[in-house]
Each structure stands twice: as C-alpha cells, then as structure tokens.
N, C-alpha and C. Protein backbone atom coordinates (compact mmCIF):
# COMPACT_ATOMS: atom_id res chain seq x y z
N UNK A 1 18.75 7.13 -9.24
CA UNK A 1 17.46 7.74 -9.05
C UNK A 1 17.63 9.11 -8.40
N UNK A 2 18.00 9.84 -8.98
CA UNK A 2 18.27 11.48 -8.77
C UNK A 2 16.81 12.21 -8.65
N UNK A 3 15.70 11.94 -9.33
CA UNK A 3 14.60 12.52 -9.35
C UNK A 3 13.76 12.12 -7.88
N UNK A 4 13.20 12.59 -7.42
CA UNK A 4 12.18 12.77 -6.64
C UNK A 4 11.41 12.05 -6.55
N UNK A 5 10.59 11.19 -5.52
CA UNK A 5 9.44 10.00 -6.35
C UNK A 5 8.10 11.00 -5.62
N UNK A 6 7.32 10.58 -7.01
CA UNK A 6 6.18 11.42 -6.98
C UNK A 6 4.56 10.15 -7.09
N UNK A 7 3.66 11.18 -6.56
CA UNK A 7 2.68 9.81 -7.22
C UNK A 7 1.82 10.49 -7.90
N UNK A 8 1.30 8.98 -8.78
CA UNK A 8 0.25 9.48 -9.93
C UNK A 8 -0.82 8.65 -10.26
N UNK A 9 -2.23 9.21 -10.51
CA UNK A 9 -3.11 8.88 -10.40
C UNK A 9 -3.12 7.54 -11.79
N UNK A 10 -3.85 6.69 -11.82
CA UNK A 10 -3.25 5.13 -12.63
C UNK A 10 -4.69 5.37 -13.14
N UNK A 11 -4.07 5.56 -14.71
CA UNK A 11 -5.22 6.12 -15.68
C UNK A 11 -5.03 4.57 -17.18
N UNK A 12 -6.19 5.13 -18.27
CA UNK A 12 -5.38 3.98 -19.03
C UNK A 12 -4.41 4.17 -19.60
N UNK A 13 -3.83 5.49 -19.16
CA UNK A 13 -2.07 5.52 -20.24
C UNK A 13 -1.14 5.02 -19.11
N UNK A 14 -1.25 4.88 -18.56
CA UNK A 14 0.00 4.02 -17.58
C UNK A 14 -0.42 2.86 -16.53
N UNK A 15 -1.66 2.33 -17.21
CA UNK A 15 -2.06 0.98 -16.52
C UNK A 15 -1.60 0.06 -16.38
N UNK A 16 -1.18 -0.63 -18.02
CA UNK A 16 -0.55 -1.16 -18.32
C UNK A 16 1.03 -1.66 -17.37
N UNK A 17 1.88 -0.28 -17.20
CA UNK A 17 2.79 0.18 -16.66
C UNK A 17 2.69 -0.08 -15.30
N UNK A 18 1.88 0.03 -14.80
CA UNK A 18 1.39 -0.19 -13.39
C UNK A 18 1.27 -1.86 -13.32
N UNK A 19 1.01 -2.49 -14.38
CA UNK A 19 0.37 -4.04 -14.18
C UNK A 19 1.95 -4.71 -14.06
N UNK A 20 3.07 -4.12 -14.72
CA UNK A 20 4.38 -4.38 -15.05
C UNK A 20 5.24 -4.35 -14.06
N UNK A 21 4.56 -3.82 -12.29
CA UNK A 21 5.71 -3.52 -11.48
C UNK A 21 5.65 -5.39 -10.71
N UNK A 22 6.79 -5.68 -10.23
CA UNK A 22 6.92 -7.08 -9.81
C UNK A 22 7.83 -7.21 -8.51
N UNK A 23 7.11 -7.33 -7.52
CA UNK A 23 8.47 -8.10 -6.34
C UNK A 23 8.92 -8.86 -6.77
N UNK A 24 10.21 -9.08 -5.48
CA UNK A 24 10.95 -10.22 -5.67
C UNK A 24 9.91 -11.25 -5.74
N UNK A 25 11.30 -12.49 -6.03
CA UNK A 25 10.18 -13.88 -6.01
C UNK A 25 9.63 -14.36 -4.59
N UNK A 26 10.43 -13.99 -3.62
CA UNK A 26 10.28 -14.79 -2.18
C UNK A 26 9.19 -13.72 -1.64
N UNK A 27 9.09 -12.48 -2.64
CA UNK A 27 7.74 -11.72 -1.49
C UNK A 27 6.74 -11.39 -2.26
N UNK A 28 6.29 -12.82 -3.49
CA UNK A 28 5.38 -13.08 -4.01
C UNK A 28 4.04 -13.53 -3.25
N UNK A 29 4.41 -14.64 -2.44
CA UNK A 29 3.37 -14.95 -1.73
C UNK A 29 2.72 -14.02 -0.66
N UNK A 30 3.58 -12.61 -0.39
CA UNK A 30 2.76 -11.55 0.60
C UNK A 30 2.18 -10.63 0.20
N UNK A 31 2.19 -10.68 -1.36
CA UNK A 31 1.00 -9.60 -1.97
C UNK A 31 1.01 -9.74 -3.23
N UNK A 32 -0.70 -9.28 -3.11
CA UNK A 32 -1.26 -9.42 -4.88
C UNK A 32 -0.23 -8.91 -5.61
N UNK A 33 -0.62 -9.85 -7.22
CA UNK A 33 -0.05 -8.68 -7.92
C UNK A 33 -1.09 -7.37 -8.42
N UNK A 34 -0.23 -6.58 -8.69
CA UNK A 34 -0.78 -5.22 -9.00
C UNK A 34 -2.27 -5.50 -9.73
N UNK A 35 -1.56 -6.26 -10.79
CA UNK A 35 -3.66 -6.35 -11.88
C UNK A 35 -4.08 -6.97 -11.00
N UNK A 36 -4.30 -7.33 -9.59
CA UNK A 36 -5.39 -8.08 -9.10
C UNK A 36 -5.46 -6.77 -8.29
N UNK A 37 -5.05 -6.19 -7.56
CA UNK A 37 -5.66 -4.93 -6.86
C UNK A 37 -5.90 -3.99 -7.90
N UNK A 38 -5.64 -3.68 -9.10
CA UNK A 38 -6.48 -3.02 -9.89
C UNK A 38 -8.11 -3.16 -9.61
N UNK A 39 -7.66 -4.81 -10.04
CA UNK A 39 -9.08 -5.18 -10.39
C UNK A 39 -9.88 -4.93 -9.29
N UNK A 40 -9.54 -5.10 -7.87
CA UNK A 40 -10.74 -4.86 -6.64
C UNK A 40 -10.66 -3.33 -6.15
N UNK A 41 -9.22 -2.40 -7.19
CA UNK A 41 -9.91 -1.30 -6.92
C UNK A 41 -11.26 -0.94 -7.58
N UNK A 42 -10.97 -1.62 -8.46
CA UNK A 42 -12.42 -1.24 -9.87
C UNK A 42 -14.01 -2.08 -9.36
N UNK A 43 -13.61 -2.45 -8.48
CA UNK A 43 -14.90 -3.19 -7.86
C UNK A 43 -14.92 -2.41 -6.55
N UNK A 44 -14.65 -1.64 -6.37
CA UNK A 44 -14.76 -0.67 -4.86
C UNK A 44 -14.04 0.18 -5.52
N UNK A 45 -14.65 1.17 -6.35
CA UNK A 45 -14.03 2.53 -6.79
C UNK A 45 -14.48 3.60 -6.19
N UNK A 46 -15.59 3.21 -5.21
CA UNK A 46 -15.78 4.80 -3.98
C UNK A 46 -14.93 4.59 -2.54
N UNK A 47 -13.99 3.36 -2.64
CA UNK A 47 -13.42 3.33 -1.42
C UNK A 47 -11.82 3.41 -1.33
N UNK A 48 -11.54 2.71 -3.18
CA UNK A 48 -10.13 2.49 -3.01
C UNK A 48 -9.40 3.77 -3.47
N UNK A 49 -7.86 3.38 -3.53
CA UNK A 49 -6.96 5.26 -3.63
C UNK A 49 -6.00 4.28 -4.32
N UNK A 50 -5.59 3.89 -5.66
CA UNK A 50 -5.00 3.49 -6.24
C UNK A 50 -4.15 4.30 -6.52
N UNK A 51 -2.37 4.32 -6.42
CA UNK A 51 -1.47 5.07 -6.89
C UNK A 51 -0.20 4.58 -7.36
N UNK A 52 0.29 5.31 -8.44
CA UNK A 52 1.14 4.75 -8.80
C UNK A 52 2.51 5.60 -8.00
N UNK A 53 4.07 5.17 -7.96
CA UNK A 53 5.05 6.13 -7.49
C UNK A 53 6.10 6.09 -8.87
N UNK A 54 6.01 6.89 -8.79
CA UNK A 54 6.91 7.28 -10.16
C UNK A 54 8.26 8.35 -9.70
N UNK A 55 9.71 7.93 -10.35
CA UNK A 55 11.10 8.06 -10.34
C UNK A 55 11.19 8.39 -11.71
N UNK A 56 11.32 9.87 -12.33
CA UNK A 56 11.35 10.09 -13.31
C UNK A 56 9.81 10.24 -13.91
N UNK A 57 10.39 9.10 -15.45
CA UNK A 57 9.35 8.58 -16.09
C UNK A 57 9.23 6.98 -15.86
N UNK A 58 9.61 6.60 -14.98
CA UNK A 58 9.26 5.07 -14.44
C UNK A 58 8.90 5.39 -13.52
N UNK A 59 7.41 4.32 -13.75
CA UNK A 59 6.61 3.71 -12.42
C UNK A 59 7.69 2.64 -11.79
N UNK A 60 7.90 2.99 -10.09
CA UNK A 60 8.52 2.17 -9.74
C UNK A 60 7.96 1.42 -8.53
N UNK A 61 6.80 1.72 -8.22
CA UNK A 61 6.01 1.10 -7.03
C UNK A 61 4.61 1.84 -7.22
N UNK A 62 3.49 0.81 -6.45
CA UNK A 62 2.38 0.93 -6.47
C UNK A 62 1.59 0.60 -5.00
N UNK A 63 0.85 1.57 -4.83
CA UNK A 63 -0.16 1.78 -3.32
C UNK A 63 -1.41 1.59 -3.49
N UNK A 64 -2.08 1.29 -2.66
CA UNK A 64 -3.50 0.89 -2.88
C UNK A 64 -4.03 0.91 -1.50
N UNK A 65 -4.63 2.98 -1.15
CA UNK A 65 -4.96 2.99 0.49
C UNK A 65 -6.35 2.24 0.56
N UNK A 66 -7.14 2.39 1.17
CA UNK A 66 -8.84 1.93 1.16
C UNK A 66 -9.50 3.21 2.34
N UNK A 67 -10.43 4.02 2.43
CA UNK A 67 -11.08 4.89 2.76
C UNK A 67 -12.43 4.53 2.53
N UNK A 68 -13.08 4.25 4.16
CA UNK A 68 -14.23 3.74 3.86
C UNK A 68 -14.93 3.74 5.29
N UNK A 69 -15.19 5.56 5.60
CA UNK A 69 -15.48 5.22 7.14
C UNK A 69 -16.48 4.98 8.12
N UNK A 70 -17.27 4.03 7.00
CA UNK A 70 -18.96 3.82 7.49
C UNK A 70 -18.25 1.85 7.42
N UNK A 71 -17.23 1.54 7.02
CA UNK A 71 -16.86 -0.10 7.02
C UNK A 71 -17.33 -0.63 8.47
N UNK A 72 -18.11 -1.74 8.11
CA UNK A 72 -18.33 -2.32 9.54
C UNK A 72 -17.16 -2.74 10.75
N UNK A 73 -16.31 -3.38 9.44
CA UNK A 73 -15.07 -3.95 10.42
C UNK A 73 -14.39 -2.56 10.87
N UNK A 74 -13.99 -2.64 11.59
CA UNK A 74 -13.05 -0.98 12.05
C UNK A 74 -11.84 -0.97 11.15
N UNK A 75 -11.31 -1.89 11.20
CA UNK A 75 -9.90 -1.42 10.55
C UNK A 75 -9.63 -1.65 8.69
N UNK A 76 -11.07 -1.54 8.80
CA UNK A 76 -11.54 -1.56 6.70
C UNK A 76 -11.28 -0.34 6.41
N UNK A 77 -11.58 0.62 7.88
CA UNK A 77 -12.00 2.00 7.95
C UNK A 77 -11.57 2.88 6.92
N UNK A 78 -9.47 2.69 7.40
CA UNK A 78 -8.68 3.72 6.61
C UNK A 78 -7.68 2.97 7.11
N UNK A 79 -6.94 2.69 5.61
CA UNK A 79 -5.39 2.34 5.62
C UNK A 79 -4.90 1.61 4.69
N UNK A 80 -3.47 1.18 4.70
CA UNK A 80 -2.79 0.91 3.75
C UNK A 80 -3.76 -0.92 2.80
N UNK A 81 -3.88 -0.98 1.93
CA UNK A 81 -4.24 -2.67 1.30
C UNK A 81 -3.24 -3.11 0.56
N UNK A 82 -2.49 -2.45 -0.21
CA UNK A 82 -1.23 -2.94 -1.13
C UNK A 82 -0.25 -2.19 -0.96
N UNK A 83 0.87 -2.62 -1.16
CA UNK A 83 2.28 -2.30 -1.73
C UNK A 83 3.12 -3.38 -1.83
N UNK A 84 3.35 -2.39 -3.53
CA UNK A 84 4.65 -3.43 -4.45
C UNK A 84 5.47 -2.24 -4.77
N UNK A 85 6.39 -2.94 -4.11
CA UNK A 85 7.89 -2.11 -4.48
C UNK A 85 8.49 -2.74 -5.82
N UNK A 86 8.89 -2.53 -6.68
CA UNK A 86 9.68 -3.39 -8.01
C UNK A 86 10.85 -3.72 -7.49
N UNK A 87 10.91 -5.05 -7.85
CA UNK A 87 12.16 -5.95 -7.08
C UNK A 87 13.67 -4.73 -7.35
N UNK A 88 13.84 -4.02 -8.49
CA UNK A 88 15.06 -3.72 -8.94
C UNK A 88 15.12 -2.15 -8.26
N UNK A 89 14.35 -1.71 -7.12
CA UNK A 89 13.82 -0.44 -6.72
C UNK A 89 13.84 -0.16 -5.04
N UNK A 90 13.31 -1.55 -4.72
CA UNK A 90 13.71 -2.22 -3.18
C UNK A 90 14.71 -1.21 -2.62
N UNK A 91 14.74 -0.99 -1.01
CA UNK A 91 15.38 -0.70 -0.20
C UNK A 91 16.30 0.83 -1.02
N UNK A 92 15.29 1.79 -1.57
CA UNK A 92 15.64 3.04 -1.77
C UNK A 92 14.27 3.92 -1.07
N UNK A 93 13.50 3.95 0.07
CA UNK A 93 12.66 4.59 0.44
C UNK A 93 11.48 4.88 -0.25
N UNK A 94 11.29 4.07 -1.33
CA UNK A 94 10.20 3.93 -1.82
C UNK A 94 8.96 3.59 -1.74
N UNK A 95 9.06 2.27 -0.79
CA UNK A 95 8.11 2.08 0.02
C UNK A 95 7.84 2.97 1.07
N UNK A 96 8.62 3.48 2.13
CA UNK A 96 8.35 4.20 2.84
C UNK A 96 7.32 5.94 2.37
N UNK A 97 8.34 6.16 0.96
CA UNK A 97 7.67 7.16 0.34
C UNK A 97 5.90 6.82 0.08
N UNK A 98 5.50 5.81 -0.36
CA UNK A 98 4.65 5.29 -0.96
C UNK A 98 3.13 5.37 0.70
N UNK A 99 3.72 4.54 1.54
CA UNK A 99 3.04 4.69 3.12
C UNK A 99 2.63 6.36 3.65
N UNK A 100 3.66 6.92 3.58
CA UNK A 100 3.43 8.21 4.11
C UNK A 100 2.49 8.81 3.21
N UNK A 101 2.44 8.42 1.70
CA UNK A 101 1.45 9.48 1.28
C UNK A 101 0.21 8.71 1.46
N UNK A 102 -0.22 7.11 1.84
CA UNK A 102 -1.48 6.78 2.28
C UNK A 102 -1.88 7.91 3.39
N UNK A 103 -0.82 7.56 4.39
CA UNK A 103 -0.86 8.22 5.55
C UNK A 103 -1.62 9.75 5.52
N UNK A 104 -0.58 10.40 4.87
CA UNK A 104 -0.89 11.94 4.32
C UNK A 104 -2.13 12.17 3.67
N UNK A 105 -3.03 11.30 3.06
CA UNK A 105 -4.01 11.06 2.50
C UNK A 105 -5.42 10.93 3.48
N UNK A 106 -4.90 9.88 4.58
CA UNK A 106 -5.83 9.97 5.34
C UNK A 106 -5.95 10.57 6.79
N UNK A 107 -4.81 11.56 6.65
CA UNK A 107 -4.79 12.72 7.68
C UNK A 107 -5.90 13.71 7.02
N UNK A 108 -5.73 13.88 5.75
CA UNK A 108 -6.32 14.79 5.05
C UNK A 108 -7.62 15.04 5.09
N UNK A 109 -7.93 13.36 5.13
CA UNK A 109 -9.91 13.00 5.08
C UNK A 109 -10.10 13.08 6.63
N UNK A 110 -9.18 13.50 7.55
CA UNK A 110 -9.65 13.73 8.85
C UNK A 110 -9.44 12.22 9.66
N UNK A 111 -8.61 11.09 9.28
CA UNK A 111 -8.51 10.04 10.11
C UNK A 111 -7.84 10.14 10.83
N UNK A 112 -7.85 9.50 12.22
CA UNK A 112 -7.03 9.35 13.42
C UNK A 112 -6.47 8.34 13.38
N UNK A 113 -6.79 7.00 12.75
CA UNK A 113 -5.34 5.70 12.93
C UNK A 113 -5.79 5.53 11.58
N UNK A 114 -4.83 4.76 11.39
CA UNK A 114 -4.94 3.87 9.98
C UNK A 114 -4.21 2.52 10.04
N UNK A 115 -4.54 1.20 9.73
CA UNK A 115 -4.36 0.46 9.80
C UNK A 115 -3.54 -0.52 8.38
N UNK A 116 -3.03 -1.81 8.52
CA UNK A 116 -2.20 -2.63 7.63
C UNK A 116 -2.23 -3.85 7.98
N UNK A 117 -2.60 -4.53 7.02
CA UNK A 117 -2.27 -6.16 6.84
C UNK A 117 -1.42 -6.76 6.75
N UNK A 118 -0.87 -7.76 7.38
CA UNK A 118 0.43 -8.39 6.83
C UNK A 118 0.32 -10.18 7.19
N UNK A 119 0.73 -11.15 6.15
CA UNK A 119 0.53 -11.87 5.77
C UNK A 119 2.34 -12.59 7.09
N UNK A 120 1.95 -13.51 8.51
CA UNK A 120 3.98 -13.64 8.71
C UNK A 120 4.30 -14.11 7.91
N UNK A 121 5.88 -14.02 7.95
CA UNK A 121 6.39 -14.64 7.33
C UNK A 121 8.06 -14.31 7.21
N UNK A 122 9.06 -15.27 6.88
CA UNK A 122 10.13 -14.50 7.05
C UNK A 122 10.74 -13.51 5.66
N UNK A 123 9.81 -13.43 4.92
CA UNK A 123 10.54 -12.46 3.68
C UNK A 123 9.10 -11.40 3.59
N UNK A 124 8.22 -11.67 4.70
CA UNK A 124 6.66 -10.65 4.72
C UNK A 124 7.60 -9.19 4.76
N UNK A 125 5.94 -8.74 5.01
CA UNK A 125 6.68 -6.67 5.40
C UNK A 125 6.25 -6.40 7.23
N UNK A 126 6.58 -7.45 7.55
CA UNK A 126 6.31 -6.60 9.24
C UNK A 126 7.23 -6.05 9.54
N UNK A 127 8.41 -6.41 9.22
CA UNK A 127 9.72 -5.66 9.87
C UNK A 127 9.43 -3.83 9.10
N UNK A 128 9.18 -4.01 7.94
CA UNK A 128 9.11 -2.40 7.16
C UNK A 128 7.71 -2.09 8.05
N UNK A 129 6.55 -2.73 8.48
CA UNK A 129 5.39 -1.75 8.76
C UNK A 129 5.89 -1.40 10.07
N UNK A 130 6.28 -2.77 11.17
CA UNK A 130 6.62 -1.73 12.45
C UNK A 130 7.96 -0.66 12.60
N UNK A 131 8.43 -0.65 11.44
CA UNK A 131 9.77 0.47 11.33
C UNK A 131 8.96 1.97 10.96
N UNK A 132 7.56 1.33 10.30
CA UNK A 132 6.78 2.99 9.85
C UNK A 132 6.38 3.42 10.99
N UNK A 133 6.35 2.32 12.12
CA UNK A 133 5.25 2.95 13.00
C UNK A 133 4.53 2.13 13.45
N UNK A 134 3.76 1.27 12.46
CA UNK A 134 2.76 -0.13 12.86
C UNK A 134 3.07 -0.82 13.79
N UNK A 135 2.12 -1.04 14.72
CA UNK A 135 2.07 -1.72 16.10
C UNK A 135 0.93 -2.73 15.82
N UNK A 136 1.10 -4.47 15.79
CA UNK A 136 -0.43 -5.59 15.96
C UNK A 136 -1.06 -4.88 16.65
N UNK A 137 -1.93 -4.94 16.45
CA UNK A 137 -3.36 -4.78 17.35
C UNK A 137 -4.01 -5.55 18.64
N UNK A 138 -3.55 -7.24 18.20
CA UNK A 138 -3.82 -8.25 18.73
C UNK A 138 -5.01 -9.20 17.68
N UNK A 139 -5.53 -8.49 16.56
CA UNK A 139 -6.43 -9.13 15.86
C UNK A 139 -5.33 -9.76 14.66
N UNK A 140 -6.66 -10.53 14.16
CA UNK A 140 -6.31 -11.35 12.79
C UNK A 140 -7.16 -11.35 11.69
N UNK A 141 -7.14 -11.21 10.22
CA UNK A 141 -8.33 -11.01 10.16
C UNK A 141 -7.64 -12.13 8.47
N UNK A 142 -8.31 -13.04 8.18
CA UNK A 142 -8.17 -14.16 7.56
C UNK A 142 -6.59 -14.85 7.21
N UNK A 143 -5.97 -15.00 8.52
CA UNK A 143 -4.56 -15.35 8.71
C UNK A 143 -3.71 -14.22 8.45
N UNK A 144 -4.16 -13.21 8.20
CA UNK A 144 -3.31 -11.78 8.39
C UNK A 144 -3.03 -11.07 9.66
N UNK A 145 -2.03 -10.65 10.13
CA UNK A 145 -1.98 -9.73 11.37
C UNK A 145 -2.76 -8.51 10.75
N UNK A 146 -3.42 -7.08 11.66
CA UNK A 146 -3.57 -6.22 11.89
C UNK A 146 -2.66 -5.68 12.66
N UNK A 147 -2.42 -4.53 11.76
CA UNK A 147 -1.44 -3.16 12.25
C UNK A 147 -2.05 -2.40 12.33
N UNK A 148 -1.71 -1.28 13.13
CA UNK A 148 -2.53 0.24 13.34
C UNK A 148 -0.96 1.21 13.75
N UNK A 149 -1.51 2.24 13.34
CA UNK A 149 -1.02 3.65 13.55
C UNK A 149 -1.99 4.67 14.00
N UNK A 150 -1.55 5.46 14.74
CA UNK A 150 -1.83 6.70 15.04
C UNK A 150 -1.42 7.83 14.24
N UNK A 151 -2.35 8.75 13.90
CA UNK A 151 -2.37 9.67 12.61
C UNK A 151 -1.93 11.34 13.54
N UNK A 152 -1.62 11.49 14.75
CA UNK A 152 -1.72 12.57 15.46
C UNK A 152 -0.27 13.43 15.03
C-alpha cells in the first residue's frame, strides 16, 4: 500500500464496494456490517457523514461520523458510530487514518469533544479508541461504553 489513503464520499458507483468491506470474524460481533450503517445512514441523512477510505482504487475501510448538535443525549452530539477496517488491511493505520478525519470533520463544524461507542470485549476496539485518545466517560448507553475526546 504505497498510495496514500484518502476518503470518499459513498455514492451508487462504489456502494456496492463499500457493502464488500468485512472484519475479521472475532470482531464481528463489535460492529455492524457496513449495509446496515448504510442503511441508518439513509434514515438520518441530515446527521450521518458516511465515508469510504480508499488505498489506491480499493475501498479499504469505512467511517460513519454522526453530527447532530441539537441531539438530546449529549454524546449523539458529534462523533465517531462505525468503523470497519477490512480484515486483510488491519493494523496499517487505517483505522487511525479513518478517526482523525471524523475528528477533522468535527473540528471543522466547530465541535469541542467528540465521542465513541464501544461494545467490551476481548477482540472489541477499546484498546485502538483509548490509543486515539478516548477516555470512558463513566456512562453506558445500551451495554456500550462511552468514550469522549477533546477536540482542542
């Protein structure tokens, strides 16, 4: 992977492509697959930031921030809802690439923290969110931890 990973807006010419990215098997149970956060981006299309990360001409991971800063719950507000790294893509900064541009996204719209879900577990992503930065909160919000960051 010599090229650069870039992101791109998930249109119907690379939907498809997007529906095709897959974790491993053991970090199936800590996040949708991709066509199901499609689908609830498309049911909240004034809140969600669907992106694809692309290496070359392969999609090799997919983000899904949420921006929404009238949300009752606070931490609906602004921050990360998905990431799938493709099992064969793993542990090349892709994910990390993928976070920072939520991040970068919602520095942009003027946010001060941004927040992340995580499902424990021993093959979950807490170890990758508190390596970004993510600190619990102390909440839970339907057997998920809450993470937060500071955007300063």
């Amino acid at each position: 992977m010599s090229d650069a990973p870039r992101l791109e807006i998930i249109t119907p010419a690379n939907v498809a492509l997007a529906c095709q990215i897959k974790v491993t098997p053991e970090q199936e149970e800590f996040v949708a697959p991709v066509a199901v956060s499609l689908a609830e981006a498309y049911a909240s299309f004034q809140i969600a930031w669907p992106r694809l990360v692309y290496v070359g001409a392969e999609p090799v991971a997919f983000v899904m921030g949420g921006f929404d800063p009238d949300a009752e719950i606070e931490f609906f507000r602004c921050g990360i809802w998905r990431l799938n790294v493709s099992a064969q893509h793993q542990r090349a900064g892709l994910g990390r690439f993928a976070v920072e541009a939520v991040l970068d996204e919602a520095r942009r719209r003027g946010s001060k923290r941004a927040t992340v879900m995580w499902k424990p577990g021993v093959n979950g992503p807490e170890g990758f969110y508190r390596r970004m930065g993510f600190e619990p909160t102390g909440q839970e919000f339907a057997g998920e931890v809450v993470g937060a960051i500071a955007l300063d």
